[in-house]
Structure formats: C-alpha cells, structure tokens
C-alpha atoms as a PDB file:
ATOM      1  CA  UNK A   1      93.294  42.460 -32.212  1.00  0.00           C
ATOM      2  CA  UNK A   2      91.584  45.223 -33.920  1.00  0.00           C
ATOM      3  CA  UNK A   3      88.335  44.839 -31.511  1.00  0.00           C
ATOM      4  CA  UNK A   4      91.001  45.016 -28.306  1.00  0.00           C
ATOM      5  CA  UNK A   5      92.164  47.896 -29.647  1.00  0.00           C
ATOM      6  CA  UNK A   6      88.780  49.803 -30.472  1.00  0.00           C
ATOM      7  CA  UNK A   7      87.471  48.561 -27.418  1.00  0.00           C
ATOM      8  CA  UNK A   8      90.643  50.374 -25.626  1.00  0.00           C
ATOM      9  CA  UNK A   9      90.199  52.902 -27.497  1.00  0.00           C
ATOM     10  CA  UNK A  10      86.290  53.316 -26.271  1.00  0.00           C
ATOM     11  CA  UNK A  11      87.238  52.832 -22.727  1.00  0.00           C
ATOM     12  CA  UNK A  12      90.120  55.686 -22.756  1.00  0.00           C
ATOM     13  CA  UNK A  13      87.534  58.432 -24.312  1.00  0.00           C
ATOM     14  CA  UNK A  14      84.743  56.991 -21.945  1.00  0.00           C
ATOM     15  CA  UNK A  15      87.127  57.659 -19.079  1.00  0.00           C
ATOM     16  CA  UNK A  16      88.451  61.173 -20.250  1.00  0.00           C
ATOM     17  CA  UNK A  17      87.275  64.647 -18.905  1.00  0.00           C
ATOM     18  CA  UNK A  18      86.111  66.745 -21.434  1.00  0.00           C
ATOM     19  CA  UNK A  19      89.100  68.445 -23.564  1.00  0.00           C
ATOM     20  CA  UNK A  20      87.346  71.928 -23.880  1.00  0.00           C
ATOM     21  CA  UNK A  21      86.851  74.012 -20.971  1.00  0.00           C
ATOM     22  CA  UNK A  22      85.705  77.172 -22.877  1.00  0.00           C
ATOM     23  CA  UNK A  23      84.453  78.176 -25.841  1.00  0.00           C
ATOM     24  CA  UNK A  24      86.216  79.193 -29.363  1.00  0.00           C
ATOM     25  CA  UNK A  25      85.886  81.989 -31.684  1.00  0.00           C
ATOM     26  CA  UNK A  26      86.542  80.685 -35.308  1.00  0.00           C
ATOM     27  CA  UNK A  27      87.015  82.684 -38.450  1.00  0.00           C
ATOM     28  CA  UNK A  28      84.012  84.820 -39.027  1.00  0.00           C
ATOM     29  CA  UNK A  29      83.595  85.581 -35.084  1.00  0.00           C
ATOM     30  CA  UNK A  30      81.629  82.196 -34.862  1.00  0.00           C
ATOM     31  CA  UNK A  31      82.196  81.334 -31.422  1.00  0.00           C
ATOM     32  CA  UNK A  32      81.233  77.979 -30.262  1.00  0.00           C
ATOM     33  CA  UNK A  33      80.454  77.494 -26.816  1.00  0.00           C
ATOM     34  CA  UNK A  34      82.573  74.305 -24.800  1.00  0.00           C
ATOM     35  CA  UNK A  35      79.527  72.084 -24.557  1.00  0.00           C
ATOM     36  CA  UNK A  36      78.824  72.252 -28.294  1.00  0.00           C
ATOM     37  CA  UNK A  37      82.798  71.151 -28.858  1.00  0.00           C
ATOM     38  CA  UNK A  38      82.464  68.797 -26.391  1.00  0.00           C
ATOM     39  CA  UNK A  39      79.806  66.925 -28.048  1.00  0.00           C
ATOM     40  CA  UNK A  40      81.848  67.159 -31.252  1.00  0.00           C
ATOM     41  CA  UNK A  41      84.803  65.629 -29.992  1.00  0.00           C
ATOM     42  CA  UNK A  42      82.696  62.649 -28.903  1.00  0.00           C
ATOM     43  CA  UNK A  43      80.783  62.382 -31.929  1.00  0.00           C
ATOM     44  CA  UNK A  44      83.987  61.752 -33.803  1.00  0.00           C
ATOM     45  CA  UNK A  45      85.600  59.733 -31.220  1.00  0.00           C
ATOM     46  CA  UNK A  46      82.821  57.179 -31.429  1.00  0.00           C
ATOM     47  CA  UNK A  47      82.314  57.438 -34.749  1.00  0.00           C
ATOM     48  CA  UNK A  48      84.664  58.648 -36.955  1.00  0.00           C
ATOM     49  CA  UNK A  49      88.113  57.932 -35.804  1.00  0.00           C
ATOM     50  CA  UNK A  50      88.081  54.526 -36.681  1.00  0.00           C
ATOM     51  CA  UNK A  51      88.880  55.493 -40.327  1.00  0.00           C
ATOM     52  CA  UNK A  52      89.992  59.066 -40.252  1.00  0.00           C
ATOM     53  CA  UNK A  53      92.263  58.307 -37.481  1.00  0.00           C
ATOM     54  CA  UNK A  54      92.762  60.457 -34.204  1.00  0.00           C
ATOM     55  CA  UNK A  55      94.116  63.128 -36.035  1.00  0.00           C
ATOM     56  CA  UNK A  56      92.246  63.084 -38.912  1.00  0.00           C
ATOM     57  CA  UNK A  57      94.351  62.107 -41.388  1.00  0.00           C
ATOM     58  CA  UNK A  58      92.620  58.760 -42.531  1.00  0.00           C
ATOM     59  CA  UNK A  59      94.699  56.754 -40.823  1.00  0.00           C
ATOM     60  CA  UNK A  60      92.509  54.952 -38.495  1.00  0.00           C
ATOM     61  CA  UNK A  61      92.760  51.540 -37.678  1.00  0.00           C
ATOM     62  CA  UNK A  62      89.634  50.684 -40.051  1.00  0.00           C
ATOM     63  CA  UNK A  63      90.761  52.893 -43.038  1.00  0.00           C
ATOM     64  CA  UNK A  64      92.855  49.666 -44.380  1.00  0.00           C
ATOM     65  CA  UNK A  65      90.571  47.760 -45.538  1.00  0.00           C
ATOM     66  CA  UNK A  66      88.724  50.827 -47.449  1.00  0.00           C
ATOM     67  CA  UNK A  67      88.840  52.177 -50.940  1.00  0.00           C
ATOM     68  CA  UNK A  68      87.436  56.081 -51.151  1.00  0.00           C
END
C-alpha cells in the first residue's frame, strides 16, 4: 500500500508544471530566481517528503516507522 501510494505520489509531481513562475525576494533582498525554486521543489518532492510530509511537518507517509 505504501509503494502504491509513493508511486502515485511520483507520478502526480512527474506530471505537474512547475509551481513557480517567477522568482522570490526573501528576507535580506535574496531573491531567488524560478528555476532555482523549481529545482527545490523537486528535490524535496523526490526526496524528502516521504518523511517530512508535503507540508513539512514530518508527517510523511515514511516518518512512522522513524525515531529522530
């Protein structure tokens, strides 16, 4: 069940247009252009968001079976 649902999971962000269209200014006036973001946000979604969870809050579907 869990692979279904990482594999799901895989496919959806595989499939999705890129969620930043333009770039960010953060605190400090560091502005980060959309490609950089970009690459980010698929970094984590491949990576990371099976224990941290889509919104970051370690709740992923791997972050069960773990003991920080």
């Amino acid at each position: 069940m869990r692979l279904l649902a990482i594999l799901a999971l895989v496919f959806i962000v595989g499939c999705e247009k890129t969620p930043f269209k333009e770039s960010k200014t953060f605190a400090g006036g560091k502005v980060v252009d959309a490609h950089t973001l970009n690459l980010g946000y698929t970094t984590y979604m491949e990576y990371c968001v099976q224990c941290h969870g889509v919104k970051g809050d370690g709740k992923g579907v791997s972050s069960k079976g773990l003991l920080p």
